[in-house]
Protein backbone atom coordinates (compact mmCIF):
# COMPACT_ATOMS: atom_id res chain seq x y z
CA UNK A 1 67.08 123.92 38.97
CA UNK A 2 68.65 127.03 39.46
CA UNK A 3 65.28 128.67 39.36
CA UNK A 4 63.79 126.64 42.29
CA UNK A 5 67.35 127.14 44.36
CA UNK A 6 66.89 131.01 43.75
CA UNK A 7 63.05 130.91 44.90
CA UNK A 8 64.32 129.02 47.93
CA UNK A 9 67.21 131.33 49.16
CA UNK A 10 64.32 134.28 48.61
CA UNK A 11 61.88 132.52 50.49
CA UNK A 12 64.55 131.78 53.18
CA UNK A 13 65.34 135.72 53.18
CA UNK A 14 61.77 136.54 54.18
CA UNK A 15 61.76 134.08 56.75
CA UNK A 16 64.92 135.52 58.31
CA UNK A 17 63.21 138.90 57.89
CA UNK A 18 60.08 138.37 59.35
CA UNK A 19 61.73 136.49 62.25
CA UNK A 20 63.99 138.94 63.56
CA UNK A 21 62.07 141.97 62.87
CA UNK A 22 58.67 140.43 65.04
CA UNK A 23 57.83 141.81 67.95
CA UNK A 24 59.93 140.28 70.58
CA UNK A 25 57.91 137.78 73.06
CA UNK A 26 57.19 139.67 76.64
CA UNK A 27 58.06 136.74 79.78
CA UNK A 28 57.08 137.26 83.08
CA UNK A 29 60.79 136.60 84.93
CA UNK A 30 58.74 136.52 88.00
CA UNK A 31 55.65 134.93 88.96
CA UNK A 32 52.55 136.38 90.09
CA UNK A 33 50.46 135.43 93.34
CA UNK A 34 46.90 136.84 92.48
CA UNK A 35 45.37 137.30 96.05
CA UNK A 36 42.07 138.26 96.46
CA UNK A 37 41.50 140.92 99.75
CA UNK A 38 38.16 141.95 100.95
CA UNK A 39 39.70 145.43 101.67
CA UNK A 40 37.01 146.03 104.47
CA UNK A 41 37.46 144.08 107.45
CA UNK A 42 39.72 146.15 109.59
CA UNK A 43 42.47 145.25 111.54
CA UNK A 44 42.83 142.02 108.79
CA UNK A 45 42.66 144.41 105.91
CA UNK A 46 41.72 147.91 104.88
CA UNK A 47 42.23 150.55 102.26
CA UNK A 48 43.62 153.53 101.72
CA UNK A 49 44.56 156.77 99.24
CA UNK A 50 48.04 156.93 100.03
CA UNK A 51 51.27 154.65 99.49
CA UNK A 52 53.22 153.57 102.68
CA UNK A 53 55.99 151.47 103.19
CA UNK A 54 54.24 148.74 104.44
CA UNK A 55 50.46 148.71 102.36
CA UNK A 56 50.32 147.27 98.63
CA UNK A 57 48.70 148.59 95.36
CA UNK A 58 45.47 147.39 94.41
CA UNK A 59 45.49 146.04 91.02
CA UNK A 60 41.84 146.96 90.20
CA UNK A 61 40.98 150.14 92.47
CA UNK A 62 43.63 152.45 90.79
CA UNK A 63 45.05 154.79 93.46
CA UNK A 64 44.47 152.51 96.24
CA UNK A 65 46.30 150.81 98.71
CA UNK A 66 45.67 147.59 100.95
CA UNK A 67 47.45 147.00 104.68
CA UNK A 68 46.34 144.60 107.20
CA UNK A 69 47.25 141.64 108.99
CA UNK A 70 46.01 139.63 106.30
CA UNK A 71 47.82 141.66 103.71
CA UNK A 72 51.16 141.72 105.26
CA UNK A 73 51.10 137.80 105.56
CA UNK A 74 50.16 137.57 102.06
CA UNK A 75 52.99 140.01 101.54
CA UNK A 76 55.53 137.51 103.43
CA UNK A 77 54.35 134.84 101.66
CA UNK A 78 55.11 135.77 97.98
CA UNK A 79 58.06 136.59 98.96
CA UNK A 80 59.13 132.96 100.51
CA UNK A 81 57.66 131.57 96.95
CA UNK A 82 60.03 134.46 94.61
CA UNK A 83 56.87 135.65 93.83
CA UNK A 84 55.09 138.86 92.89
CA UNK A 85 52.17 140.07 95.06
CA UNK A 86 48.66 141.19 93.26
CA UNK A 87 46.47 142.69 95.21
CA UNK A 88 43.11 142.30 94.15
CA UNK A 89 39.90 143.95 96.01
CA UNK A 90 36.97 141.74 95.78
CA UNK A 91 33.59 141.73 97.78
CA UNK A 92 33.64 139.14 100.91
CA UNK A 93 30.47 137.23 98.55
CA UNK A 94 32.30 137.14 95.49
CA UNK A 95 35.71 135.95 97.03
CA UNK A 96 35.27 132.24 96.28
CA UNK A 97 33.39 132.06 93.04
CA UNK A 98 36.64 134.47 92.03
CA UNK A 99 39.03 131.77 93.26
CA UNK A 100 36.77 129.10 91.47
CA UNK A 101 37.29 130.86 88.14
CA UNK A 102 40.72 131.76 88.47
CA UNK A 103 40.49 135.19 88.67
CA UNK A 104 42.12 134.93 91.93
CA UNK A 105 44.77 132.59 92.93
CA UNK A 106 44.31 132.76 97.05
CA UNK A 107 42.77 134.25 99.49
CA UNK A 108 44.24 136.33 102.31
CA UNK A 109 40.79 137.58 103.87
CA UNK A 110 40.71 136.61 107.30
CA UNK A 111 39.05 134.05 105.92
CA UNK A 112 37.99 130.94 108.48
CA UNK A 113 38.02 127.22 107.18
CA UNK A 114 34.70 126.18 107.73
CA UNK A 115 33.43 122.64 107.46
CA UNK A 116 30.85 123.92 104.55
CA UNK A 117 33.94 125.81 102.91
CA UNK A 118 36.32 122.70 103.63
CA UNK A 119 34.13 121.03 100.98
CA UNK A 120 34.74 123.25 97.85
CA UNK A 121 38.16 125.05 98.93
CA UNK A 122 41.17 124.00 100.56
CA UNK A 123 42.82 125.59 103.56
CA UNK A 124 46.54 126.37 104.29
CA UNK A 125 47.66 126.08 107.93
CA UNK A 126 46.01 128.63 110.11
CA UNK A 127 48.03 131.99 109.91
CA UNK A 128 46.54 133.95 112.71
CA UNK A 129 48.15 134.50 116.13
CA UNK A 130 45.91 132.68 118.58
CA UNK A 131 42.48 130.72 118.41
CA UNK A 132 39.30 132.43 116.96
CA UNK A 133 36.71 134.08 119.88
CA UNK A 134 33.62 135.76 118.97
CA UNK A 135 32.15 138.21 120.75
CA UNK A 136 28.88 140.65 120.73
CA UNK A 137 29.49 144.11 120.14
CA UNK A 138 26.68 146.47 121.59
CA UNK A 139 25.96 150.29 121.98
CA UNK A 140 26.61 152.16 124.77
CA UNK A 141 23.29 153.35 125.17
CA UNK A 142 21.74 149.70 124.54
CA UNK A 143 19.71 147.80 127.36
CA UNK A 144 22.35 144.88 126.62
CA UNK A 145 25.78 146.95 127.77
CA UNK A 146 25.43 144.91 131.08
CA UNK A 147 24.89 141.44 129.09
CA UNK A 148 27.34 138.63 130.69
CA UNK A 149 25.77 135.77 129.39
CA UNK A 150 23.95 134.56 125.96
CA UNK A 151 20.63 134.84 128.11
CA UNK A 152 20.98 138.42 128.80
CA UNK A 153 20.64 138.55 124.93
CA UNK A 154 16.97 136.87 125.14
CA UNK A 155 14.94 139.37 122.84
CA UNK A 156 18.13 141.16 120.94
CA UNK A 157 17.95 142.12 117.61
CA UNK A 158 21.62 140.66 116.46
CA UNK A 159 23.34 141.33 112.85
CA UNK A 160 26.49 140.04 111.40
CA UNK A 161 27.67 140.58 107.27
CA UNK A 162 25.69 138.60 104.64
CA UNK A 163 27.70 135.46 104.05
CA UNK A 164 29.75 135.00 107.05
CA UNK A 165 30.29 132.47 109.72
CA UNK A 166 29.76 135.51 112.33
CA UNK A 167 26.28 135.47 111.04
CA UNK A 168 25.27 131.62 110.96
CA UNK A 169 26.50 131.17 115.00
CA UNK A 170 23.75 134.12 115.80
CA UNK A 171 21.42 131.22 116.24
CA UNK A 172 23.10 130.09 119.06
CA UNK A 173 22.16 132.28 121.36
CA UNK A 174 18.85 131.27 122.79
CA UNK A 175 16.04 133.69 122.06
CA UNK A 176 17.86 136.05 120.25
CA UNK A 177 16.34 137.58 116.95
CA UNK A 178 18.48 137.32 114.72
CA UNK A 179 18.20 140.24 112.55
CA UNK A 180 18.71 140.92 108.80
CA UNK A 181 22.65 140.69 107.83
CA UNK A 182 24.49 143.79 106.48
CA UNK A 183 26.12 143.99 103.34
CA UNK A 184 29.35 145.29 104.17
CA UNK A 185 31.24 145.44 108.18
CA UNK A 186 30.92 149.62 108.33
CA UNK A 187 26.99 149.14 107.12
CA UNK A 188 27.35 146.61 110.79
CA UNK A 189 28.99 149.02 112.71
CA UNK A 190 26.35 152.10 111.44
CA UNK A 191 23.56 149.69 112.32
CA UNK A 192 24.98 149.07 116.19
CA UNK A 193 25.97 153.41 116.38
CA UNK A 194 22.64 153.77 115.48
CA UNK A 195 21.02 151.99 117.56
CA UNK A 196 19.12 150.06 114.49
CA UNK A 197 20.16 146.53 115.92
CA UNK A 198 20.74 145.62 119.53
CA UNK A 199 24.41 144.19 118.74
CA UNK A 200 26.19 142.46 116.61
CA UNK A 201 28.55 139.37 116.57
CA UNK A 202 32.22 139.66 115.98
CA UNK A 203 35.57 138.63 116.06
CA UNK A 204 37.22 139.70 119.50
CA UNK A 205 40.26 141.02 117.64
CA UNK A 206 38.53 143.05 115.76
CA UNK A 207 35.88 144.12 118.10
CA UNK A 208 38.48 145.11 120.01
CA UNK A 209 39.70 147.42 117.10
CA UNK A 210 35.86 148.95 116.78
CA UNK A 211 35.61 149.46 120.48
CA UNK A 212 38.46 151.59 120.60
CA UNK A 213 37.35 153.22 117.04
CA UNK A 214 33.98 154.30 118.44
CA UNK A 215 33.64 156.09 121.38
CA UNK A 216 29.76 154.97 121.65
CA UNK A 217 30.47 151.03 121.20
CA UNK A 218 31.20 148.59 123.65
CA UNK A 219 32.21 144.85 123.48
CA UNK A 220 30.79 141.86 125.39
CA UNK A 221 33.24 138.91 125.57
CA UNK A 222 31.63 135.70 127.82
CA UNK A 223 33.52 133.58 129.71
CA UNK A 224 35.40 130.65 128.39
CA UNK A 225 33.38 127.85 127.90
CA UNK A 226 29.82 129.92 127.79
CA UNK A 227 30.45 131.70 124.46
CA UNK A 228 29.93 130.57 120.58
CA UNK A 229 31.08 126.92 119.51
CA UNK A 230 32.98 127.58 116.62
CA UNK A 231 33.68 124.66 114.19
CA UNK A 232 37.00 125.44 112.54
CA UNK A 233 40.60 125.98 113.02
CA UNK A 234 41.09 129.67 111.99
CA UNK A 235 41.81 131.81 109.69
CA UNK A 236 43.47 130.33 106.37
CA UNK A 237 44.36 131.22 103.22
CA UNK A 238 41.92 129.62 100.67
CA UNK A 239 42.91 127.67 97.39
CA UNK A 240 41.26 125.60 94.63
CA UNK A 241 41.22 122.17 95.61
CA UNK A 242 43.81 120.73 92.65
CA UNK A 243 46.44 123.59 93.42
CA UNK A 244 47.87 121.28 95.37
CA UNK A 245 51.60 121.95 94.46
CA UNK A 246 50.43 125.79 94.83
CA UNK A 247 48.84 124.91 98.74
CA UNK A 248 52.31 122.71 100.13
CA UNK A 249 54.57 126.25 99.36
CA UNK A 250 51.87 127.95 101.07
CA UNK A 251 52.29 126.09 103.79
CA UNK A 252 55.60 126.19 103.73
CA UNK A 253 56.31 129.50 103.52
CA UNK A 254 53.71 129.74 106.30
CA UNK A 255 55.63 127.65 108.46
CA UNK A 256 58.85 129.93 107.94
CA UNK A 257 56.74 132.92 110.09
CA UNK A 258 57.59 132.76 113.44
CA UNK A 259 54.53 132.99 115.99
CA UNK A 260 56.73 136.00 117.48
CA UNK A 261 56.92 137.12 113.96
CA UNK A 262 53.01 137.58 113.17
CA UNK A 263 52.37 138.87 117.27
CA UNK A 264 54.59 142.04 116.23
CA UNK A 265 52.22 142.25 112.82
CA UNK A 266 49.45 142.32 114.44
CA UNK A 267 50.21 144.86 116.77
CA UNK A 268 52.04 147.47 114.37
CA UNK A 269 48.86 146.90 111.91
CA UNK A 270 46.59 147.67 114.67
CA UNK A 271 48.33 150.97 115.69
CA UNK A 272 48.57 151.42 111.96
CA UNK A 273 44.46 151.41 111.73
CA UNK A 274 43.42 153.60 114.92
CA UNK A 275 46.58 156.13 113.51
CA UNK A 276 44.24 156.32 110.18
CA UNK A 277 40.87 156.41 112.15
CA UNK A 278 42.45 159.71 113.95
């Protein structure tokens, strides 16, 4: 007896030893939003080599830095939920298969909710300031810089990037070619300076942003009514479909940004961008 009562109180001993000399368990006291960023679509997000008081670090571009509109909501946001913002920089094509797979959480990309998105992703309140407008952004040296109307653009070669709605409304203007889309928004811009495309559809606010960026460039906005019929709300953030829980604080904390609020972000992040394009 006593030799099973000795085994027991050694066995105990190790126990006691092992547990209090095991690496203690690291907890997150905060939790982390992991929001996926483009980093490329300037005045909505950009980056940059240098830390700032208002841009955030990019988790997987050491050294790098994201600011934006679209970063600076996401920025507000996690900090309604008590959370910690992760910046991540993925490609505008790989930004939902990267929130289907959870390496993302959200997206903050001035990202629009499309009926063909609507069906695989679900969409927070819009964020941005006022309703979406595209426009066609042309050289200044192009045979379209007097264009008023989509049938001045009868025989233009028009771009737009690879995978977004600016590039599936393209067929809406009537005779337009509608020419091969560019990988990235400054391989866009390099085709318009260049004279390699005839123009190229945008968002006003940031054509407006790439007008005053390049002295060559010029902007063609048509009247109201007469432009591109756009089927969506604006731009959201963009969540898995069963983060439900996840999508009503999003909305909520949306709701807590005053419309005077994200006017004065868009501006200072606008003068932010043509100070760095100096």
């Amino acid at each position: 007896m006593k030799k099973y009562l000795f085994i027991a109180v050694i066995a105990l001993c190790v126990s006691l030893f092992v547990y209090f000399n095991r690496e203690p368990e690291k907890v997150d006291l905060v939790p982390v939003l992991r929001v996926g960023v483009e980093c490329d679509y300037p005045p909505n997000n950009w980056e940059e080599k240098f830390s700032s008081a208002f841009n955030v670090p990019v988790s997987n571009h050491e050294g790098f830095y994201a600011d934006g509109y679209d970063v600076q909501i996401a920025k507000l946001t996690a900090g309604e939920l008590g959370m910690t913002l992760e910046l991540k920089k993925v490609s505008w094509n790989d930004l939902l298969p990267s929130l289907k797979n959870g390496e993302i959480d959200a997206v903050f990309s001035g990202m629009l909710d499309t009926v063909e998105r609507r069906k695989t992703v679900a969409f927070s309140e819009p964020y941005e300031v006022k309703e979406t407008e595209y426009a066609v952004l042309v050289n200044k040296e192009s045979p379209y810089y007097n264009a008023r109307t989509f049938n001045d653009f009868k025989g233009a070669k028009i771009t737009a990037p690879r995978g977004t709605n600016l590039d599936s409304v393209i067929e809406q203007i009537p005779g337009a070619i509608h020419a091969k889309p560019t990988e990235t928004v400054q391989d866009m811009l390099n085709a318009v300076s260049g004279n390699k495309v005839d123009g190229a559809v945008v968002n006003l606010d940031t054509g407006f942003s790439y007008e005053m960026a390049g002295v060559n460039l010029r902007l063609i906005r048509f009247p109201k009514g007469e432009g591109f019929k756009l089927g969506f709300h604006g731009i959201c953030a963009g969540l898995r479909k069963k983060d439900t829980a996840l999508l009503n604080k999003i909305n909520i904390a949306l709701s807590n940004i005053s419309v005077s609020q994200r006017r004065k972000i868009r501006e200072d992040v606008s003068l932010r961008m043509w100070e760095s394009l100096k």
